[in-house]
Protein backbone atom coordinates (compact mmCIF):
# COMPACT_ATOMS: atom_id res chain seq x y z
CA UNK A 1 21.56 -18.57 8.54
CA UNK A 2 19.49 -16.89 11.41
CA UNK A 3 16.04 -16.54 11.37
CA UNK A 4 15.11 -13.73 13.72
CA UNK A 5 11.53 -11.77 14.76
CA UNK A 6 9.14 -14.38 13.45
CA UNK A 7 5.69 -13.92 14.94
CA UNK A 8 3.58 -16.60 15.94
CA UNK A 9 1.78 -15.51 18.86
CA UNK A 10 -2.33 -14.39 17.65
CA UNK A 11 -3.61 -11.31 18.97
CA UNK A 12 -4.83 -11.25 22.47
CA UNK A 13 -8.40 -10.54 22.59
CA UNK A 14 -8.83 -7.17 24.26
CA UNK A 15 -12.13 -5.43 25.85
CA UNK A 16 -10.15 -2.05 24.96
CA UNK A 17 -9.37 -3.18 20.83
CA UNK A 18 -11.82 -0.86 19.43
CA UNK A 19 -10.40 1.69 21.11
CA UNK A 20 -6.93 1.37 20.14
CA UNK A 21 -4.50 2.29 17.13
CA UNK A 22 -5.99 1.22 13.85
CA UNK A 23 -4.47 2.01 10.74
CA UNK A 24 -7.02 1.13 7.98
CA UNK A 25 -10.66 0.54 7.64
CA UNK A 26 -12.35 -1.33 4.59
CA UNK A 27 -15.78 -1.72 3.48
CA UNK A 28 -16.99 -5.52 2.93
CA UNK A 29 -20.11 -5.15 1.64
CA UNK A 30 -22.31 -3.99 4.42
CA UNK A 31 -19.89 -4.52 6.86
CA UNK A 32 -16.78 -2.24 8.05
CA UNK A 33 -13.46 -4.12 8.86
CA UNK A 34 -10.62 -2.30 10.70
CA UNK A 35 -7.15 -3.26 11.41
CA UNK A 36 -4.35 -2.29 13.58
CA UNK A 37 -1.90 -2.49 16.23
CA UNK A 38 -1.29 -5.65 18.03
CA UNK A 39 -3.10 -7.85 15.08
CA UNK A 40 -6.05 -6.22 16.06
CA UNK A 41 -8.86 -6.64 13.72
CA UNK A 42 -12.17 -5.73 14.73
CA UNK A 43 -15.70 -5.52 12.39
CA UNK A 44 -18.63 -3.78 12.75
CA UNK A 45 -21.96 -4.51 11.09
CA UNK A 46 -23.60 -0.91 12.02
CA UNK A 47 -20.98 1.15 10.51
CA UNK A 48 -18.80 1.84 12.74
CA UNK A 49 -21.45 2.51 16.26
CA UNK A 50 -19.75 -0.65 17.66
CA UNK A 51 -17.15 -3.07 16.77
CA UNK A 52 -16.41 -7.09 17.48
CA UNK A 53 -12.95 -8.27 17.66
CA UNK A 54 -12.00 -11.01 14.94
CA UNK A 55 -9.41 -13.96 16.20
CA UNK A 56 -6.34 -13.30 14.29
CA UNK A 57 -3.37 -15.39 14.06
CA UNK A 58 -0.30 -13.25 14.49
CA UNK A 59 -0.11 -9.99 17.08
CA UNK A 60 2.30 -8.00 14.42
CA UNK A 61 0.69 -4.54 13.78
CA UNK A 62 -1.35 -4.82 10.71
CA UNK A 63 -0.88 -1.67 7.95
CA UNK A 64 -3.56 -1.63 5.42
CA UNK A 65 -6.67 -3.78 4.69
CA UNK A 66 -8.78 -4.34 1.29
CA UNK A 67 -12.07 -6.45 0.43
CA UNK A 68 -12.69 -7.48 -2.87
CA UNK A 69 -16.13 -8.30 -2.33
CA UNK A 70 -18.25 -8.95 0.53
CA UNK A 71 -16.47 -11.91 1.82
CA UNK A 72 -12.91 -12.15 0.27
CA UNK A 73 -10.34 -9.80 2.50
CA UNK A 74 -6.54 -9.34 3.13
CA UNK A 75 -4.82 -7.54 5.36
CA UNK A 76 -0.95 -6.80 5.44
CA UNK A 77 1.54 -5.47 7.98
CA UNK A 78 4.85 -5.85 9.81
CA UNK A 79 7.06 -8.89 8.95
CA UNK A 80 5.58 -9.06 5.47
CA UNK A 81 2.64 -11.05 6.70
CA UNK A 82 -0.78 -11.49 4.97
CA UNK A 83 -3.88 -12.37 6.14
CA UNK A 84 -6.92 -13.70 4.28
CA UNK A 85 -10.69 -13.80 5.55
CA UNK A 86 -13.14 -15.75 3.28
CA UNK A 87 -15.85 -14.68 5.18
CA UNK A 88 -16.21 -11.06 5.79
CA UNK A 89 -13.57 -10.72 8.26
CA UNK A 90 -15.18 -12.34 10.65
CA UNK A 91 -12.10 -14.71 10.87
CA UNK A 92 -8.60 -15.03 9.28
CA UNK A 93 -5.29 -17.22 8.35
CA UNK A 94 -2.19 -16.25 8.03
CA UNK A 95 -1.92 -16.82 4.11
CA UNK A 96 2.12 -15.60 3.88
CA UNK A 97 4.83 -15.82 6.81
CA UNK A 98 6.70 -12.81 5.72
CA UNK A 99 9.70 -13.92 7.23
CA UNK A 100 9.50 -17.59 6.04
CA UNK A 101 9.48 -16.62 2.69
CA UNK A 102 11.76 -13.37 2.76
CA UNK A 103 14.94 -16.42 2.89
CA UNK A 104 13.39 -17.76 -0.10
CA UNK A 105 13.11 -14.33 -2.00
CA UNK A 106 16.56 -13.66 -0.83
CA UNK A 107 18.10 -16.87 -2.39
CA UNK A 108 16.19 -16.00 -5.69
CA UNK A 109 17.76 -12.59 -5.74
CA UNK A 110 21.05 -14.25 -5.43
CA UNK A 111 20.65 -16.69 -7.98
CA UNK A 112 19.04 -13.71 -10.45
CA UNK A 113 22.17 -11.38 -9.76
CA UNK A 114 24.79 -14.42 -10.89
CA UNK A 115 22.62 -14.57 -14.39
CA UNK A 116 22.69 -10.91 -14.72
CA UNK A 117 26.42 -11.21 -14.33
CA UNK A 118 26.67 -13.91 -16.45
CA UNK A 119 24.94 -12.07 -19.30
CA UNK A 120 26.87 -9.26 -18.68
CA UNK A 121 30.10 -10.69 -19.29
CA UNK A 122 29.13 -12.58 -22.22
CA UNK A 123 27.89 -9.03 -23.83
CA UNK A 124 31.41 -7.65 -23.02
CA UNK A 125 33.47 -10.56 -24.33
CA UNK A 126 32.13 -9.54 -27.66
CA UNK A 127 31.61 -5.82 -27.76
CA UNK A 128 32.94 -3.13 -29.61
CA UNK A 129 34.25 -0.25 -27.56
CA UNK A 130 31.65 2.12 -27.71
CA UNK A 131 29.08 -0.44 -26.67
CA UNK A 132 32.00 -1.90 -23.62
CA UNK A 133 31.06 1.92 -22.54
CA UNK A 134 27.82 1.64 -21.95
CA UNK A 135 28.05 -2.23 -20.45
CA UNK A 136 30.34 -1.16 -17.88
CA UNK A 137 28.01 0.83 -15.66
CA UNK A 138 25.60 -1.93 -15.85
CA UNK A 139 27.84 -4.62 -14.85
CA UNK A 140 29.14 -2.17 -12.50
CA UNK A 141 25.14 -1.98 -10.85
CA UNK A 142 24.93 -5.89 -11.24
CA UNK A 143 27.98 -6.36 -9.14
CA UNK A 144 26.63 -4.47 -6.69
CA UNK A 145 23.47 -5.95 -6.46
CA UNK A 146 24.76 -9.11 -6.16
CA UNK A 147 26.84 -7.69 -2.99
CA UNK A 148 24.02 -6.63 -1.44
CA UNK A 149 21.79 -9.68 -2.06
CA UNK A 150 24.60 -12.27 -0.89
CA UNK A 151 24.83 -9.92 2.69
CA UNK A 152 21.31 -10.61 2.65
CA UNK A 153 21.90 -14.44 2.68
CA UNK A 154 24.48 -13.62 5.70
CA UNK A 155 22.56 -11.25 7.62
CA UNK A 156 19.59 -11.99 10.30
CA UNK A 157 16.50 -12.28 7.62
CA UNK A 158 14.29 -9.43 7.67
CA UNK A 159 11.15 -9.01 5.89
CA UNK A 160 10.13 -5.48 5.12
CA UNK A 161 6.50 -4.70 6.41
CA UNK A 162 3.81 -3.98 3.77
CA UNK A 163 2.43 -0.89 3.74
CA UNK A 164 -0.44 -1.50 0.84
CA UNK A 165 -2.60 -4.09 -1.06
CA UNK A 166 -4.51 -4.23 -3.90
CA UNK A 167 -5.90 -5.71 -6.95
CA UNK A 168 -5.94 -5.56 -10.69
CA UNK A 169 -8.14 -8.12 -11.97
CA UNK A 170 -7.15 -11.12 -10.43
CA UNK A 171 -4.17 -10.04 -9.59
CA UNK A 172 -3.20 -9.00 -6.40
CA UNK A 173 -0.16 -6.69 -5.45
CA UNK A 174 1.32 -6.15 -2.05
CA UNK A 175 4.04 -3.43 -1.78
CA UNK A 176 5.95 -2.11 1.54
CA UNK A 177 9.34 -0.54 3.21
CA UNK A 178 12.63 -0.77 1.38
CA UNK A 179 11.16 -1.22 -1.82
CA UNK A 180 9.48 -4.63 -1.73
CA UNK A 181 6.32 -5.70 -4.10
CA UNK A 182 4.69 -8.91 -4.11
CA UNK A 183 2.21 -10.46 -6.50
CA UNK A 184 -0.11 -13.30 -6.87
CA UNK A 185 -2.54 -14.40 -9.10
CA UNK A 186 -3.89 -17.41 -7.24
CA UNK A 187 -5.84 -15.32 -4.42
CA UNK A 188 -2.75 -15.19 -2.46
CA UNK A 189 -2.12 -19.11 -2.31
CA UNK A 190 1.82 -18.15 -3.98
CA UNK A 191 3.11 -14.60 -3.53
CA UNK A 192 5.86 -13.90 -5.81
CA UNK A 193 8.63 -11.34 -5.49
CA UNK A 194 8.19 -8.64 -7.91
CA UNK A 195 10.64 -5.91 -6.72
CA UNK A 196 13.15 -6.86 -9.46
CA UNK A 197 10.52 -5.49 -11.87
CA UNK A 198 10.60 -1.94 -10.44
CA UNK A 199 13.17 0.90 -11.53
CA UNK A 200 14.02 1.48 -7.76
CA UNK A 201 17.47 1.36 -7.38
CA UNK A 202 17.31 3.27 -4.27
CA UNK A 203 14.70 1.17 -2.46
CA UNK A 204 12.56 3.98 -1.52
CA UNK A 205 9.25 2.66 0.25
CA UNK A 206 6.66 1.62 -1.79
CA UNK A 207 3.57 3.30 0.06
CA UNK A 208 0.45 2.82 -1.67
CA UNK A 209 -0.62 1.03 -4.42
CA UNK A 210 -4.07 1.06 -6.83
CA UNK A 211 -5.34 0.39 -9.80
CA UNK A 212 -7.98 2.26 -12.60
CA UNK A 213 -10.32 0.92 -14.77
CA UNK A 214 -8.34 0.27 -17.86
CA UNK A 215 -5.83 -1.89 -15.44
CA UNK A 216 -3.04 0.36 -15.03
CA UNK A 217 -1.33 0.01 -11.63
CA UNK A 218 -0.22 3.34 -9.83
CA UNK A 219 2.48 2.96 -6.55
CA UNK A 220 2.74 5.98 -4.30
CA UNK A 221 6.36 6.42 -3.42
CA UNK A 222 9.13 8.76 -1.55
CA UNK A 223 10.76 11.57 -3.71
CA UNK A 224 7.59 12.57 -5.15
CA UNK A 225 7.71 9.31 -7.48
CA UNK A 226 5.15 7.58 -9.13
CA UNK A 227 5.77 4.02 -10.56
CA UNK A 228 3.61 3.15 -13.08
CA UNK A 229 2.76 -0.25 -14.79
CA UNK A 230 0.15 -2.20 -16.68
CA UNK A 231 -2.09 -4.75 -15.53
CA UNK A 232 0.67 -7.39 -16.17
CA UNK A 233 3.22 -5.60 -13.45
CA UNK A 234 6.19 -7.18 -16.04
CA UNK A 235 7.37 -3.85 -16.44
CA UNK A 236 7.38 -0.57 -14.17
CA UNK A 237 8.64 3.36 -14.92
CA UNK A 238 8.74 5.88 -12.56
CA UNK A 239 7.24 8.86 -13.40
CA UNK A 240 8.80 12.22 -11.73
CA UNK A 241 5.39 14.54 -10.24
CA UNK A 242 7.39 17.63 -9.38
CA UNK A 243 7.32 16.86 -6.02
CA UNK A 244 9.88 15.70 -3.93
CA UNK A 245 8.18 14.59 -0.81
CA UNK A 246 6.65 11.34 0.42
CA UNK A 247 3.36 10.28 -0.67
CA UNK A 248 1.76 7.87 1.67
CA UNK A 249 -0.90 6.75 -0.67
CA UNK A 250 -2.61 6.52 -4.09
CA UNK A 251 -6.26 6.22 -5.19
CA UNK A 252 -8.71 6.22 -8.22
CA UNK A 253 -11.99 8.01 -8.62
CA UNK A 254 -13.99 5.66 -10.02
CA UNK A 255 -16.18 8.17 -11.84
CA UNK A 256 -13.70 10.19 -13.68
CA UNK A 257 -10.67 7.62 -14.04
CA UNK A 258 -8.67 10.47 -12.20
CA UNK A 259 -5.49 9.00 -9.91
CA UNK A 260 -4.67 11.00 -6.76
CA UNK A 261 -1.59 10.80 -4.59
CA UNK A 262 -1.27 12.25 -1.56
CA UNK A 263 1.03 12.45 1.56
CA UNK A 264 3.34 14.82 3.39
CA UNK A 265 2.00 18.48 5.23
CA UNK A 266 -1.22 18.27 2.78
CA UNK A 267 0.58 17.46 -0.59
CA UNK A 268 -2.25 15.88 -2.87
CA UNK A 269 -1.28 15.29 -6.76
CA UNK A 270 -3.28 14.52 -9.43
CA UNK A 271 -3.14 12.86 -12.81
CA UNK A 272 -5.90 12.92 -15.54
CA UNK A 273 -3.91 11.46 -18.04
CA UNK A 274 -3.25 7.64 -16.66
CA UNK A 275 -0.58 9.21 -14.59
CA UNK A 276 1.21 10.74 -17.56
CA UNK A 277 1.76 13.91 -16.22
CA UNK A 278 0.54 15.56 -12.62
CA UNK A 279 -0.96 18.20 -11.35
CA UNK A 280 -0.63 19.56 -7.86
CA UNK A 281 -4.13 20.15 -5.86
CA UNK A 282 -5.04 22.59 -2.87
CA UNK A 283 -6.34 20.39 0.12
CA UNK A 284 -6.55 23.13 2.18
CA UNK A 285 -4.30 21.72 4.99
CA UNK A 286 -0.97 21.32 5.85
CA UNK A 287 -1.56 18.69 7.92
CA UNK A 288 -0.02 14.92 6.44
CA UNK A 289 -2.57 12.81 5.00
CA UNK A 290 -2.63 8.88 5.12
CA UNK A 291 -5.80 7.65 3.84
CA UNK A 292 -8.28 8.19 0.90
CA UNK A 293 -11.11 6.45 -0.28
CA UNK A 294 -12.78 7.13 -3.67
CA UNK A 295 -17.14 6.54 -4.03
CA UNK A 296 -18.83 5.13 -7.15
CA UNK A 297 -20.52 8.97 -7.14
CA UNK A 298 -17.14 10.64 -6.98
CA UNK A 299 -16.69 11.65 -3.47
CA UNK A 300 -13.21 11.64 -2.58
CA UNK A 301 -12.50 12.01 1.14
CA UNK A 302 -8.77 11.88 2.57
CA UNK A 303 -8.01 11.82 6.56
CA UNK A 304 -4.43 12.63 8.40
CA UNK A 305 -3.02 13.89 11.32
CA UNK A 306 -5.00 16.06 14.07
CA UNK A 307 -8.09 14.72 12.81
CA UNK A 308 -7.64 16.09 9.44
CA UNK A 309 -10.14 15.36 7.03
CA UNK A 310 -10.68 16.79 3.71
CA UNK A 311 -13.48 16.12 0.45
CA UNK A 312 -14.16 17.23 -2.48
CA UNK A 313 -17.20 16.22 -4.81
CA UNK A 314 -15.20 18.00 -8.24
CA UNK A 315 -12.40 15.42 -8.79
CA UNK A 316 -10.55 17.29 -6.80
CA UNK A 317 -10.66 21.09 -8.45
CA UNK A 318 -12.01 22.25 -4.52
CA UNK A 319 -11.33 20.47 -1.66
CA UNK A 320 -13.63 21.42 1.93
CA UNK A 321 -12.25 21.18 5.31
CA UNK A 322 -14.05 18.83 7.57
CA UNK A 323 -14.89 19.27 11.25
CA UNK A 324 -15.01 15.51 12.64
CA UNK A 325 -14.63 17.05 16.66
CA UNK A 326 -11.55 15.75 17.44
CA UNK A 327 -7.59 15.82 17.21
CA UNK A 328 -6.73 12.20 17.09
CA UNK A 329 -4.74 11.27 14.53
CA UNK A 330 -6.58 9.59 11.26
CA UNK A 331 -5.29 6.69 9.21
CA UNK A 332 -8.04 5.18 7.21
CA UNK A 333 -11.11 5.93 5.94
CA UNK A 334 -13.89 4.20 4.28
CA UNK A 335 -17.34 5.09 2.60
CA UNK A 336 -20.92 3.94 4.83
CA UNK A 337 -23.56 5.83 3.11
CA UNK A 338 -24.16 8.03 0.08
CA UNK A 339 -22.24 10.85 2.32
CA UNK A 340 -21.15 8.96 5.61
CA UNK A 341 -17.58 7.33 6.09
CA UNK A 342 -15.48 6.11 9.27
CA UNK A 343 -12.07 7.02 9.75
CA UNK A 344 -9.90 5.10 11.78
CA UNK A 345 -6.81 6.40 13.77
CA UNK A 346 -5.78 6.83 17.17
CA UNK A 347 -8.27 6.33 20.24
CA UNK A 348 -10.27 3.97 17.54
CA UNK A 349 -13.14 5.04 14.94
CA UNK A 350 -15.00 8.54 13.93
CA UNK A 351 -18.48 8.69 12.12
CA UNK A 352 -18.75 11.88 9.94
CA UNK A 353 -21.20 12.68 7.42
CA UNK A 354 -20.25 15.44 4.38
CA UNK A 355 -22.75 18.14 3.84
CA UNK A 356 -23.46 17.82 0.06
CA UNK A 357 -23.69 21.30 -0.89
CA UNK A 358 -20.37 22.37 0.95
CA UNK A 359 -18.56 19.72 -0.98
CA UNK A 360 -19.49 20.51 -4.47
């Protein structure tokens, strides 16, 4: 079967990379890391006044970034690549060929249809009527799914990007377009397909993902859904916020245990109840929002389009407008300071600073 769109070329190194589309920024310890169009990843060890430009393996436009500590990093993007630094970003490998292993994934979702058909009939060979009733839709679904996964086997592979990393534990989970998730719990030696686990029968895009400190595992999703698991990621539900919109991201305050979603024309959502039930917040803007980061003192800052940028220092009962100076676009944001964080977007990188007493 074909193999098409697999990216081997690395990023060019380019006097202009700092000053071109980045999507995400991450703290690693001291250090800021950035990622972006291109395979662009750049680092800066003055937060954010100037950056260097890391060698990078593939030129595919990289989503989202995440350190675990100071030195361990991945980044994910387009062709359902992953990239792992060991030592602050400062260099990286290309830890999964999305496309490489997309043929792999889609024989395994062949081979897990059959058994679900198999099962299926056996159940119905032996059922009374009123439970033939209920089987029928189900083998129904599992026909279908085994439809789509065989045109999969037939069709040019394609490997959805990934749109979002993070960790639970040891465990990491990568999630992205048409509903794919991806897990590992060898620091990304294997990744293992995981989308089978999640009630999305509609492959709707898998946005964000994070994790709070009793290891639940939160996904940000289209429709206003929530998918929600524990540590294990076995098992997934999706939890309806009253929304029906696209969130583009999830996040945690670390101080209150509080989950936030957050996404389309200023939507932000919130959940103090392990993302039982939701709230929905004023931000203040109706401008989309993209990234978030959380502090360890409870600042929660999100940035979005026109240079939107939004914080609130109550978990999210206020939220202040920011005025960062500019229009560009925003896309990630991370903490540098006590009250300083860079965003990321268009053009490059902003330095902003919140005033404490406005944010309370």
């Amino acid at each position: 079967m074909p193999v098409w769109g697999v990216e081997t070329d690395p990023a060019m190194m380019m006097p202009g990379a700092s000053k071109s589309l980045l999507l995400d920024v991450a703290a690693a310890g001291e250090r800021l890391v950035a990622v972006g169009e291109r395979g662009h990843i750049l680092y800066s060890d003055n937060a954010g006044d100037s950056w260097t430009q890391a060698r990078v393996p593939t030129s595919v436009m990289l989503t989202r970034v995440l350190f675990r500590d100071a030195k361990n990093g991945w980044a994910v993007g387009h062709d359902g690549n992953i990239l792992f630094s060991s030592d602050g970003g400062a260099s990286w490998e290309l830890q999964r060929d999305g496309v490489s292993d997309q043929l792999n994934i889609n024989k395994d979702r062949v081979s897990r249809s059959q058994q679900t058909l198999r099962e299926l009939r056996a159940k119905l060979e032996v059922a009374s009527d009123d439970r033939v009733a209920t089987l029928e839709p189900d083998l129904e679904d599992a026909e279908y799914a085994l439809e789509r996964a065989q045109q999969a086997m037939s069709d040019p592979v394609y490997a959805p990007p990934l749109m979002a990393i993070g960790f639970c534990g040891k465990r990491g989970w990568a999630s992205g377009g048409f509903g794919v998730l991806l897990s590992t719990s060898t620091d990304g030696r294997q990744w293992e397909d995981y989308s089978y686990a999640v009630n999305n029968d509609e492959e709707l895009h898998l946005n964000g993902i994070t994790a709070d400190s009793a290891g639940g595992l939160f996904i940000a999703s289209e429709w206003g859904y929530i998918f929600r698991s524990t540590c294990s990621g076995k098992t997934w539900e999706a939890i309806e916020t009253g929304y029906d919109g696209s969130f583009f991201g999830v996040v945690v305050n670390p101080a209150t245990d509080s989950v936030f979603a957050y996404g389309l024309l200023g939507t932000i959502y919130r959940s103090r109840d392990r993302g039982a039930t939701w709230e929905e917040l004023d931000s203040g803007t109706a401008s989309s929002l993209f990234g978030a980061v959380a502090t360890a003192n409870g600042a929660l800052v999100m940035v979005g389009l026109n240079g939107t940028a939004v914080a609130s220092r109550d978990d999210g009962d206020t939220f202040i407008s920011l005025e960062l100076g500019s229009n560009r676009d925003l896309y990630g944001v991370a903490p540098t300071g006590s009250a300083a964080f860079t965003a990321v977007g268009r053009g490059g990188s902003i330095n902003f600073v919140i005033d404490d007493e406005s944010a309370r």
